[in-house]
C-alpha atoms as a PDB file:
ATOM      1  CA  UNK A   1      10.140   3.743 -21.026  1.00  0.00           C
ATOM      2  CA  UNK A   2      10.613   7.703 -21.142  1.00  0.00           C
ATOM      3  CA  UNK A   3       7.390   9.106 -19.179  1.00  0.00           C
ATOM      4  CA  UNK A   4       5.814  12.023 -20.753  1.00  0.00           C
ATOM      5  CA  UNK A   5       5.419  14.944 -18.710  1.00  0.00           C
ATOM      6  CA  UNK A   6       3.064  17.582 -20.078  1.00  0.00           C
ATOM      7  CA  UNK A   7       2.427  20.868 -17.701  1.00  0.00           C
ATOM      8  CA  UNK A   8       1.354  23.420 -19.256  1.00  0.00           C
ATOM      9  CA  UNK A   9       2.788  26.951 -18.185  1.00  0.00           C
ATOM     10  CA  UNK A  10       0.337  29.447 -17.795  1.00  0.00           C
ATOM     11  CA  UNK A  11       0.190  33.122 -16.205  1.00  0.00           C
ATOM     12  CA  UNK A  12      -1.446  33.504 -13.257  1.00  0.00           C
ATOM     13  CA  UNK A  13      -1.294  34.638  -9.355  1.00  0.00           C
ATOM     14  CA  UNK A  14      -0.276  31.680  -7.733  1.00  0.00           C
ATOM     15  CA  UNK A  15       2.572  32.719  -5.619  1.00  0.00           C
ATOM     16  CA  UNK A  16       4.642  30.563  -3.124  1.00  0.00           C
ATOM     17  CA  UNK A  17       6.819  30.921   0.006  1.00  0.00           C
ATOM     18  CA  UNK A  18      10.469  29.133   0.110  1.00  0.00           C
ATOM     19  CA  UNK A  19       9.584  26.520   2.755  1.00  0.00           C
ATOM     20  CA  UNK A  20       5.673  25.633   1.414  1.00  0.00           C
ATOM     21  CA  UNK A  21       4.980  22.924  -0.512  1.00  0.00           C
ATOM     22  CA  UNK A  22       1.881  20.804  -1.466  1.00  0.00           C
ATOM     23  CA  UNK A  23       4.058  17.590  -2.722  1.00  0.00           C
ATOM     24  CA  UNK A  24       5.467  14.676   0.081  1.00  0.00           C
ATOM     25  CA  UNK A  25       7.827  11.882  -0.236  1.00  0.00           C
ATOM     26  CA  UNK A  26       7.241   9.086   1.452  1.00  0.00           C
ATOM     27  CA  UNK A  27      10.213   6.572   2.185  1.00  0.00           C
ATOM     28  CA  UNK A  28      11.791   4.038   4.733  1.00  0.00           C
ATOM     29  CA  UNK A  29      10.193   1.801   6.866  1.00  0.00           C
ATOM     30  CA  UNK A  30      10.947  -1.456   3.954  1.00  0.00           C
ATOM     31  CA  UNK A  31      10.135   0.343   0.910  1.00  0.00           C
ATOM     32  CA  UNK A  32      12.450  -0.161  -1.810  1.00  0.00           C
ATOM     33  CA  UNK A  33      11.491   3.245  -3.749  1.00  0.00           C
ATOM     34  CA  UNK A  34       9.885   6.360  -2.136  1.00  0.00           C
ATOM     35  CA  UNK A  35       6.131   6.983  -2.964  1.00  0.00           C
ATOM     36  CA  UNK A  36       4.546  10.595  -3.317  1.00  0.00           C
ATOM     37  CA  UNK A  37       1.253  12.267  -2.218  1.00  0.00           C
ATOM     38  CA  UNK A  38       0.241  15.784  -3.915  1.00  0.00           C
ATOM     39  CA  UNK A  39      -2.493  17.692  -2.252  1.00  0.00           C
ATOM     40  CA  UNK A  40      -5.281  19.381  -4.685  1.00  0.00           C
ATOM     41  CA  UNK A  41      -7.993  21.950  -4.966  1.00  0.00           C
ATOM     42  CA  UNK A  42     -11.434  20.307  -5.931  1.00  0.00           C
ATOM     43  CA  UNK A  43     -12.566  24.370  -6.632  1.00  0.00           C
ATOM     44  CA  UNK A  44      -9.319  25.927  -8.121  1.00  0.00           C
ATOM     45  CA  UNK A  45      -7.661  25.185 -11.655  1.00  0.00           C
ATOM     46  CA  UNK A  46      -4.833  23.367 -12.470  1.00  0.00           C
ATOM     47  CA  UNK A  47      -3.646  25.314 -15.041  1.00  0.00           C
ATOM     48  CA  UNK A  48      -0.964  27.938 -14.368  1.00  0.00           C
ATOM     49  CA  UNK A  49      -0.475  25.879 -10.851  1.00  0.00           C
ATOM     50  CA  UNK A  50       0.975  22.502 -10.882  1.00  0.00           C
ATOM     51  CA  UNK A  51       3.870  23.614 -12.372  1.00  0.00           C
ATOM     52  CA  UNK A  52       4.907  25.493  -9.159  1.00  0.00           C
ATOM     53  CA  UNK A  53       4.476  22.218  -7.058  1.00  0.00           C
ATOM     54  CA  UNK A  54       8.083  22.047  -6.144  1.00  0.00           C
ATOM     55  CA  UNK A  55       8.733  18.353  -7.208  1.00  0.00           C
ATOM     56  CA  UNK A  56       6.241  17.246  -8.982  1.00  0.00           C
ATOM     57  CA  UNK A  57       7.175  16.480 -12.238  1.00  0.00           C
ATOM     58  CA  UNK A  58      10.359  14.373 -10.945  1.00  0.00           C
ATOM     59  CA  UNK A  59       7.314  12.328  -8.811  1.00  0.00           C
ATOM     60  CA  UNK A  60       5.114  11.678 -11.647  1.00  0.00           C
ATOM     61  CA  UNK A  61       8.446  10.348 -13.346  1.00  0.00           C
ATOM     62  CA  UNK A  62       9.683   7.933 -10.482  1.00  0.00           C
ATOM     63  CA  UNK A  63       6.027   6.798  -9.836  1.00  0.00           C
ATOM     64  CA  UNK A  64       4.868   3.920 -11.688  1.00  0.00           C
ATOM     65  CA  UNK A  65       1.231   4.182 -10.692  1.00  0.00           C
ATOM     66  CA  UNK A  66      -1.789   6.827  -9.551  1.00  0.00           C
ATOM     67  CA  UNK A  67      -3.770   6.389  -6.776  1.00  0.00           C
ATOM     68  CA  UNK A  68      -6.953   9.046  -6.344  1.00  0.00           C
ATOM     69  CA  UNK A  69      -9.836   9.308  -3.673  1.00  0.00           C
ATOM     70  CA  UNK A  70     -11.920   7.465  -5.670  1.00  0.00           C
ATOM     71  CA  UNK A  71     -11.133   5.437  -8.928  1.00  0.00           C
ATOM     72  CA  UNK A  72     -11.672   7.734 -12.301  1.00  0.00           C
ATOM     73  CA  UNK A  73     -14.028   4.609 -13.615  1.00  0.00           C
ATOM     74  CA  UNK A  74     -15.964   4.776 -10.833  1.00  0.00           C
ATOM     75  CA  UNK A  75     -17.546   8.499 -11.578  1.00  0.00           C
ATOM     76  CA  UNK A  76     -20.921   7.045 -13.261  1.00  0.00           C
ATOM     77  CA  UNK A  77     -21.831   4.733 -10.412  1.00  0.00           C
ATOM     78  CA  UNK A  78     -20.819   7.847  -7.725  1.00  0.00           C
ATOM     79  CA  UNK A  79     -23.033  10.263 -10.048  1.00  0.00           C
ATOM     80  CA  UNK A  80     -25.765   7.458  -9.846  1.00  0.00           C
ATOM     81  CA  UNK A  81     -25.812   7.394  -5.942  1.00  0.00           C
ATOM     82  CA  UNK A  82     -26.134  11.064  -5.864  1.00  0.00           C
ATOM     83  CA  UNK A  83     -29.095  11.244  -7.682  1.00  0.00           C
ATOM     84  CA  UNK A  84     -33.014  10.730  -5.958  1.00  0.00           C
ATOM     85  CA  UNK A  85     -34.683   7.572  -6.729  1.00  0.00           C
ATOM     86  CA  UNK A  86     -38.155   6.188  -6.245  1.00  0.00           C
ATOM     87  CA  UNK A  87     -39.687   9.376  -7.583  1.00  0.00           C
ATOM     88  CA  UNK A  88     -38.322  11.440  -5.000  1.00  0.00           C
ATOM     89  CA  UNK A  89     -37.650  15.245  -5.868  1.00  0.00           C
ATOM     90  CA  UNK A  90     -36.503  18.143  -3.811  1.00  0.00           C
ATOM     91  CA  UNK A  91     -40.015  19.566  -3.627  1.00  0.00           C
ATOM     92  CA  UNK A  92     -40.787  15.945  -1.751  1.00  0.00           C
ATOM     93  CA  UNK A  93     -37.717  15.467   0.640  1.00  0.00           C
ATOM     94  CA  UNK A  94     -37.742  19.178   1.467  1.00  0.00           C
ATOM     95  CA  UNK A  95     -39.961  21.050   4.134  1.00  0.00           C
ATOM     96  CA  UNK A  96     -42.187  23.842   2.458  1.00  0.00           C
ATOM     97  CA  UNK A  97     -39.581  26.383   4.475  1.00  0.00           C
ATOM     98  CA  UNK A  98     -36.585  24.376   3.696  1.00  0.00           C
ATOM     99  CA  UNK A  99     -37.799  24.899  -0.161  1.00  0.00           C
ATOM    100  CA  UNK A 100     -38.410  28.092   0.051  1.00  0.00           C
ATOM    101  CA  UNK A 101     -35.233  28.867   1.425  1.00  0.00           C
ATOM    102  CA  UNK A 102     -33.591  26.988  -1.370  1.00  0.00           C
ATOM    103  CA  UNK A 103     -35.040  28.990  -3.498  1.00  0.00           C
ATOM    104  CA  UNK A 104     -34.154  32.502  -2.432  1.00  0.00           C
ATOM    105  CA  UNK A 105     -30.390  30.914  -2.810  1.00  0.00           C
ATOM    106  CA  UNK A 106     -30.626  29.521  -5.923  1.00  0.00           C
ATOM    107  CA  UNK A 107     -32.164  32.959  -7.183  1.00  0.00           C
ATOM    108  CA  UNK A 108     -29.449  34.959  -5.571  1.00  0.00           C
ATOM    109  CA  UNK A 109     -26.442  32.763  -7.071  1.00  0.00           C
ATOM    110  CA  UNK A 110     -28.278  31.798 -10.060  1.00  0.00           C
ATOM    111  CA  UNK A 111     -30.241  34.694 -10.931  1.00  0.00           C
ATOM    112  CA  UNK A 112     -33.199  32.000 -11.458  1.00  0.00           C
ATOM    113  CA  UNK A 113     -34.921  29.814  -8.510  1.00  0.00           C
ATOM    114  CA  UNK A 114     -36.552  25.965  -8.441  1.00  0.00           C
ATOM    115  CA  UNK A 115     -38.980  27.235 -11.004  1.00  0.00           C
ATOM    116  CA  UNK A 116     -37.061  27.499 -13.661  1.00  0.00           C
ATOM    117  CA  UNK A 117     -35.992  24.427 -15.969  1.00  0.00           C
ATOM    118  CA  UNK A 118     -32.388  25.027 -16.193  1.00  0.00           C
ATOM    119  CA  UNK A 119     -31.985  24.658 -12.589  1.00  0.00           C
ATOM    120  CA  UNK A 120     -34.338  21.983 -11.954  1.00  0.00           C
ATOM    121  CA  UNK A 121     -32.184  20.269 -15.042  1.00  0.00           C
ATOM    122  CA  UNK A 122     -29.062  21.115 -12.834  1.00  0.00           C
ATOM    123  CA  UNK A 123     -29.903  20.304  -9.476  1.00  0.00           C
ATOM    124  CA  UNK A 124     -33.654  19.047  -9.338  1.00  0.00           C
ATOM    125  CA  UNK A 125     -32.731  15.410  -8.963  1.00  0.00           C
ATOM    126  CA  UNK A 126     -29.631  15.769  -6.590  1.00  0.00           C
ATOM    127  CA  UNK A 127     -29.895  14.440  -3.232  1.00  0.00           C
ATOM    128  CA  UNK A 128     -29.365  16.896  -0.113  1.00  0.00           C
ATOM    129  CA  UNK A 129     -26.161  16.305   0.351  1.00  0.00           C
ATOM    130  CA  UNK A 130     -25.063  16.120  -3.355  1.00  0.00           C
ATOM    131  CA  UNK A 131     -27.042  19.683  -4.381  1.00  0.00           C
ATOM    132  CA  UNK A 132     -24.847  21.012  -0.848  1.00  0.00           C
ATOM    133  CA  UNK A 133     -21.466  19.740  -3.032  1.00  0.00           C
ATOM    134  CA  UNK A 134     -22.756  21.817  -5.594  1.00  0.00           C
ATOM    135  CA  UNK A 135     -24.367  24.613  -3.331  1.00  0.00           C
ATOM    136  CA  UNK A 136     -20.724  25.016  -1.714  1.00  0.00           C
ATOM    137  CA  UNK A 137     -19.164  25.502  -5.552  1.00  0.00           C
ATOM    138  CA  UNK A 138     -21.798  27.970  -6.833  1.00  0.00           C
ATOM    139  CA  UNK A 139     -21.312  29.747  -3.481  1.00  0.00           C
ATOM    140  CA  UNK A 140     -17.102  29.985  -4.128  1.00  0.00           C
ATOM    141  CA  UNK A 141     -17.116  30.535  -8.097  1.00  0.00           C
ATOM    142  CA  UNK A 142     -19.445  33.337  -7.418  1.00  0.00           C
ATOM    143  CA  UNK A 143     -16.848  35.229  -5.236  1.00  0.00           C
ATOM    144  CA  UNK A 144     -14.036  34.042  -7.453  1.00  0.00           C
ATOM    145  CA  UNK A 145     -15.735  34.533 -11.178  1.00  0.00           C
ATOM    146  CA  UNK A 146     -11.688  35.355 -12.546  1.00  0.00           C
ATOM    147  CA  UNK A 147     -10.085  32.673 -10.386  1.00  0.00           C
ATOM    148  CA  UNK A 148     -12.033  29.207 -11.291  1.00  0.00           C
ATOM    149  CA  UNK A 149     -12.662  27.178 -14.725  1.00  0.00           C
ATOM    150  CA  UNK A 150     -15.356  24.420 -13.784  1.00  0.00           C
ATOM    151  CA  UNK A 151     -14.087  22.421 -16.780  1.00  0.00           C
ATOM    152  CA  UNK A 152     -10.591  21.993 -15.278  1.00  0.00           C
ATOM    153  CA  UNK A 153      -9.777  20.206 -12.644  1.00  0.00           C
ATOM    154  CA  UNK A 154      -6.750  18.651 -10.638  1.00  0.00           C
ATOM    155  CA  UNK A 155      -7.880  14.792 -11.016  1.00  0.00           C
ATOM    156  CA  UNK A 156      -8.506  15.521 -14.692  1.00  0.00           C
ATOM    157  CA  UNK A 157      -4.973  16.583 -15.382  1.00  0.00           C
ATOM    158  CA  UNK A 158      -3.233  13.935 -13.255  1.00  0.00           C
ATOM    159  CA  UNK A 159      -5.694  11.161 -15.163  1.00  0.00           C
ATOM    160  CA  UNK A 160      -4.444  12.663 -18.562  1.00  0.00           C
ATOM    161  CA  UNK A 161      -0.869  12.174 -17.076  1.00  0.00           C
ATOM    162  CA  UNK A 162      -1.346   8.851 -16.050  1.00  0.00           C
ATOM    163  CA  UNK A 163      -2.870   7.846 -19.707  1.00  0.00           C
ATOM    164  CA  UNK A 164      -0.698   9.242 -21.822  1.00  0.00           C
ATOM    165  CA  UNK A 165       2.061   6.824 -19.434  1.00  0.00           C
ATOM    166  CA  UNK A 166      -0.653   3.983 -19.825  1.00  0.00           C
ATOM    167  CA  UNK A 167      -0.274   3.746 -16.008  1.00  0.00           C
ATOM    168  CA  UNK A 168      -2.571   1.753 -13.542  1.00  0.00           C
ATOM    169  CA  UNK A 169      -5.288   4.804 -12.176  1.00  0.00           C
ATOM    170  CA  UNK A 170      -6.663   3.467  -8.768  1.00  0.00           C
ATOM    171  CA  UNK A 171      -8.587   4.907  -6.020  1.00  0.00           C
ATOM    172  CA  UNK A 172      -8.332   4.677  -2.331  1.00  0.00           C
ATOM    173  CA  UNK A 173     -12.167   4.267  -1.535  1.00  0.00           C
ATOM    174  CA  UNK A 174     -13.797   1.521  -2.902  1.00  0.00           C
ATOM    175  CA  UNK A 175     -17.020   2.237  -5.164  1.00  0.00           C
ATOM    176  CA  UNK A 176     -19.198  -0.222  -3.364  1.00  0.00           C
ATOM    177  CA  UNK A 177     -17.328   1.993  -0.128  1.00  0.00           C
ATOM    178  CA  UNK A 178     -18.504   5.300  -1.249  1.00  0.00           C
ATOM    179  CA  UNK A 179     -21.873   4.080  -2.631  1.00  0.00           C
ATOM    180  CA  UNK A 180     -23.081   2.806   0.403  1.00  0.00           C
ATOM    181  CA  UNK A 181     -21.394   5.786   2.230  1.00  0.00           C
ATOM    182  CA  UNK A 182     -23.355   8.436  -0.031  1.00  0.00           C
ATOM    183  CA  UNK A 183     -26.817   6.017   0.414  1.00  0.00           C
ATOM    184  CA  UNK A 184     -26.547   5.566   4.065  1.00  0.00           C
ATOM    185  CA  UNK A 185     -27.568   9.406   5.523  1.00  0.00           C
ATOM    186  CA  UNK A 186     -31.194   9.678   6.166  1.00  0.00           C
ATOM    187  CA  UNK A 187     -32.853  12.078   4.159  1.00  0.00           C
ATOM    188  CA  UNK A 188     -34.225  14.587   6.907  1.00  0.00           C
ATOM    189  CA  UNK A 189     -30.142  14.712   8.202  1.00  0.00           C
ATOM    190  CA  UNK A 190     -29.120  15.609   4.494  1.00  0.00           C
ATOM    191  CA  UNK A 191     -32.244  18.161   4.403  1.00  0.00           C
ATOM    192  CA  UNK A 192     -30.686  19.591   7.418  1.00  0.00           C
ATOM    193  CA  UNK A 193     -26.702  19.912   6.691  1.00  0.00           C
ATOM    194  CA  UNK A 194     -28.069  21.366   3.341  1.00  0.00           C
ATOM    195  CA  UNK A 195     -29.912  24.456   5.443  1.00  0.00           C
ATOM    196  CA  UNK A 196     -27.179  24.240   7.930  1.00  0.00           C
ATOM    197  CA  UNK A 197     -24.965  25.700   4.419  1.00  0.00           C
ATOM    198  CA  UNK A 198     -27.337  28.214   3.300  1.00  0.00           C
ATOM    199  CA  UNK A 199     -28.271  29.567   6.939  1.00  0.00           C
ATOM    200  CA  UNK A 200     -24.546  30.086   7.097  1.00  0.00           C
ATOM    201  CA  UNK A 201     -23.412  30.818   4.200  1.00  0.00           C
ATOM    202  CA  UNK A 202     -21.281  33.792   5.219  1.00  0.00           C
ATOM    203  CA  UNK A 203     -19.064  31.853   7.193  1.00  0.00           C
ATOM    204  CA  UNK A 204     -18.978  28.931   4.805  1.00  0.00           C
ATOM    205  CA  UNK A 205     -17.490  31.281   2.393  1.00  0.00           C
ATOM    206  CA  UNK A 206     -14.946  32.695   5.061  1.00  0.00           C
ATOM    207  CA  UNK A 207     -13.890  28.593   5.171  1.00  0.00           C
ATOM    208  CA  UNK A 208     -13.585  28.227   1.791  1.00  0.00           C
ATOM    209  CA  UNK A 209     -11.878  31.004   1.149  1.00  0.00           C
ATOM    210  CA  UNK A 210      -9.265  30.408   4.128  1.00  0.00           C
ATOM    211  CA  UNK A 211      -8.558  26.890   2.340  1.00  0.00           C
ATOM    212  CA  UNK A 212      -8.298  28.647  -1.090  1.00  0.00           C
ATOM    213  CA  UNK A 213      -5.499  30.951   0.422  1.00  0.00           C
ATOM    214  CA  UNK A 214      -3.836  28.422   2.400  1.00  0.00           C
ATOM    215  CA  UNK A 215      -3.564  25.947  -1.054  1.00  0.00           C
ATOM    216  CA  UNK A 216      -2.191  29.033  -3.015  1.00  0.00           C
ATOM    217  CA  UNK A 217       0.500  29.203  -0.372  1.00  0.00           C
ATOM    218  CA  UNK A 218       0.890  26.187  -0.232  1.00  0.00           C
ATOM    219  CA  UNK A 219       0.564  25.997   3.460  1.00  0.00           C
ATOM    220  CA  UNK A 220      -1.124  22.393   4.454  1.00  0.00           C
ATOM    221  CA  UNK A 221      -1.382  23.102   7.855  1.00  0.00           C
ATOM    222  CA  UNK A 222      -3.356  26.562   7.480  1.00  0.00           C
ATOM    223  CA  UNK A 223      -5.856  24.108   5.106  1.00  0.00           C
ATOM    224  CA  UNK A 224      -6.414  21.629   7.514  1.00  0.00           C
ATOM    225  CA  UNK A 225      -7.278  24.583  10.008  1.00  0.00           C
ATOM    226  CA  UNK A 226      -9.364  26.091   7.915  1.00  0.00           C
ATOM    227  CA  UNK A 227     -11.571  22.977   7.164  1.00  0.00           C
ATOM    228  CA  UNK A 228     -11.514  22.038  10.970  1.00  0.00           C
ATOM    229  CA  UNK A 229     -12.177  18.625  12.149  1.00  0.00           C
ATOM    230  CA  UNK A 230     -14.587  16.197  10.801  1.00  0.00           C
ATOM    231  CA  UNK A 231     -14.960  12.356  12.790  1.00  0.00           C
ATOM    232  CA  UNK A 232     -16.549  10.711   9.611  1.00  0.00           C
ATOM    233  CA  UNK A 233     -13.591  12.448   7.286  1.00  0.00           C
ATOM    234  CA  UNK A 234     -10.677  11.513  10.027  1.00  0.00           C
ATOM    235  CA  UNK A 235     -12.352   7.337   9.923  1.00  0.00           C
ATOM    236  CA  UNK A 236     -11.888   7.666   5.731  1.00  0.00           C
ATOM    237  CA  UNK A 237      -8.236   8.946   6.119  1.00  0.00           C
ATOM    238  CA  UNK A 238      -7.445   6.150   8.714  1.00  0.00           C
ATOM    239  CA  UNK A 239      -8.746   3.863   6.607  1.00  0.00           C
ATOM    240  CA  UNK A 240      -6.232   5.304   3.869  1.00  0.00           C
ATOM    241  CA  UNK A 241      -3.141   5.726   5.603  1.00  0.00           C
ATOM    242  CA  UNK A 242      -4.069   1.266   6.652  1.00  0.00           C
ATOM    243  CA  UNK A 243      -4.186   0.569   2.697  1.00  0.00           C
ATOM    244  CA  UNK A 244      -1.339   2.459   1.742  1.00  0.00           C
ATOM    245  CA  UNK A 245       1.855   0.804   2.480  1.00  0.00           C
ATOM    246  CA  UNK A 246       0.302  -2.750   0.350  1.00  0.00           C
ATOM    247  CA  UNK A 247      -0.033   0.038  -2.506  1.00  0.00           C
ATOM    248  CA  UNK A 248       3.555   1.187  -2.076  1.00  0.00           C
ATOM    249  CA  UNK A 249       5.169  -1.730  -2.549  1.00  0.00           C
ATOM    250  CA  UNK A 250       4.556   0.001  -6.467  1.00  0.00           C
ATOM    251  CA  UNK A 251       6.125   3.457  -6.535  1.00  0.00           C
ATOM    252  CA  UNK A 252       2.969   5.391  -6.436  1.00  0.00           C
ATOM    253  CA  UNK A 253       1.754   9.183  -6.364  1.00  0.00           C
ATOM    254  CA  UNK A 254      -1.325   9.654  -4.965  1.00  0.00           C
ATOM    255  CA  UNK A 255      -3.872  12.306  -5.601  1.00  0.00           C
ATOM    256  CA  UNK A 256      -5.765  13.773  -2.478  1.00  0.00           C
ATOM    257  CA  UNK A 257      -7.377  16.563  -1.575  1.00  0.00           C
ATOM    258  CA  UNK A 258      -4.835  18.768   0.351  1.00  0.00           C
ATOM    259  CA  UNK A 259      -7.342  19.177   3.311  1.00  0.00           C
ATOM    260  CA  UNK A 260      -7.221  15.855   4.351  1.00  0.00           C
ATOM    261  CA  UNK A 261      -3.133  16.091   4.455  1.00  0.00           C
ATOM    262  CA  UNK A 262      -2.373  18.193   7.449  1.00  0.00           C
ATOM    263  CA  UNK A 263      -3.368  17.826  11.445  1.00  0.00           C
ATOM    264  CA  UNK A 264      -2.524  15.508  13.999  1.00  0.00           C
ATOM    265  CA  UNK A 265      -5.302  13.244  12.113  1.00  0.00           C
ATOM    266  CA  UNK A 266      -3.927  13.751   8.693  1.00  0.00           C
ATOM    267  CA  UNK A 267      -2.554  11.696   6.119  1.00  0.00           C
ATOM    268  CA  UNK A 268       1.431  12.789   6.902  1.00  0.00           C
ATOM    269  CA  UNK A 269       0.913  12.353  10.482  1.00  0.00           C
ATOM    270  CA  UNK A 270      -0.783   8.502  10.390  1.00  0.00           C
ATOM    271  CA  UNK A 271       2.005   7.547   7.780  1.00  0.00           C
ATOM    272  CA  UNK A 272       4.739   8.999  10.063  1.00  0.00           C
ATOM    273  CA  UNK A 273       2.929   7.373  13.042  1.00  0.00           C
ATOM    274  CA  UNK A 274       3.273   3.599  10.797  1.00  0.00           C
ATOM    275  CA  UNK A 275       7.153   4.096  10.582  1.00  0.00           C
ATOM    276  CA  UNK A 276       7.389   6.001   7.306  1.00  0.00           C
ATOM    277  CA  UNK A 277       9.348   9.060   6.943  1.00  0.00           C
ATOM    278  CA  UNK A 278       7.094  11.927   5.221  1.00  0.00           C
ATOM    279  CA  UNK A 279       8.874  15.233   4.141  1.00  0.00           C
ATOM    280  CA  UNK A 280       8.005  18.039   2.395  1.00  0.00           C
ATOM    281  CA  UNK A 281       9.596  18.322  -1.359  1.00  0.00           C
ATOM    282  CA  UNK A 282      11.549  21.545  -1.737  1.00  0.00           C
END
């Protein structure tokens, strides 16, 4: 059957150098057809940008399946886990200064603070390290108000892709995985990589911003500088590049998050270590 391949062209200042690229193929080592892993932006837009991913509309049409982080069916029961339970709120999990500093960040980025209902509405019932996810967003869409479109996003155009193919969408972490994995911090360590964010948030922006111009070049090593090295991240990827090459016996893209692709600890490198040869598409 014909795949169609809808990428829509859009102006924009993505620019690229000859030799970057974002998109690998993934072949030898017993595999009948080559497999492909694209690298994405959780906090930049698709539109006006895939189509300059050398390659990628010949992968989506010699892949017969998608593989993302996390299954798209599995958002409700991730959303679930991120939310306080037992009556909990920030106000309760928080310490009086911890609040308080919360606050002075939520009024600078929001114009508002805790007090008001449309962010308790947003982020009063987030966990720690779910309102941090969010905290790190705000923080980048405020310094990039032209650049980002919160109702776009990478995994939502590849999903459309995949349906309008009616192809299998899978994800490499299992729900029950990323449940337990989201359940599992104790609250006073979540309290304290959440202040750990704001204290810094100078330098967090310097990080994201690093990533943001390595993606836009297309440049996976300068990502996987930028975001540095993270034990609990490098044990998830490990765990990928393990599942993977049961999942390729299917021609499959898969969608991850281009910091996790680059590194001695990244994605190419453990599939190149297992036999496979990666390389950049040109």
């Amino acid at each position: 059957m014909k795949k169609l391949i809808s990428i829509v062209l859009l102006l924009g200042a993505f620019s690229i150098g000859a030799s970057a690229q974002l998109l690998y193929k993934v072949s030898g080592n017993g595999l009948e057809k080559a497999s492909y892993i694209v690298g994405t932006h959780r906090l930049i837009n698709p539109q006006g940008v895939v189509q300059q991913i050398s390659g990628i509309k010949d992968a989506m049409i010699q892949t017969d399946q998608m593989y993302f982080e996390t299954a798209p069916d599995s958002a409700s029961s991730l959303q679930e886990a991120r939310n306080l339970t037992d009556g909990q709120t920030l106000k309760t999990v928080l310490t009086p200064a911890q609040y308080t500093k919360l606050d002075a960040f939520l009024k600078k980025y929001e114009g508002v603070g805790l007090a008001s209902p449309h962010v308790q509405k947003r982020y009063g019932n987030l966990t720690p390290i779910a309102l941090k996810d969010e905290l790190e967003k705000l923080l980048f869409v405020a310094n990039h108000m032209s650049e980002y479109d919160p109702t776009h996003t990478f995994s939502e155009y590849f999903e459309a892709q995949a349906k309008v193919n009616h192809e299998p969408m899978c994800g490499l972490n299992s729900v029950e995985g990323q449940v337990a994995h989201l359940k599992k911090l104790p609250m006073e360590r979540q309290a304290q990589i959440l202040m750990d964010f704001i204290s810094n948030e100078n330098t967090e922006l310097a990080r994201l911003n690093k990533i943001a111009a390595g993606f836009e070049s297309q440049d996976a090593d300068a990502i996987a500088k930028a975001e540095g090295t993270n034990p609990e991240v490098q044990a998830i990827v490990k765990g990928w590049a393990q599942k993977m090459p049961a999942i390729m016996a299917k021609p499959t893209l898969f969608v991850v998050e281009a910091t996790k692709l680059a590194g001695d600890d990244g994605l190419l490198a453990l599939l190149k270590a297992a036999g496979y040869t990666v390389e950049g598409v040109k």
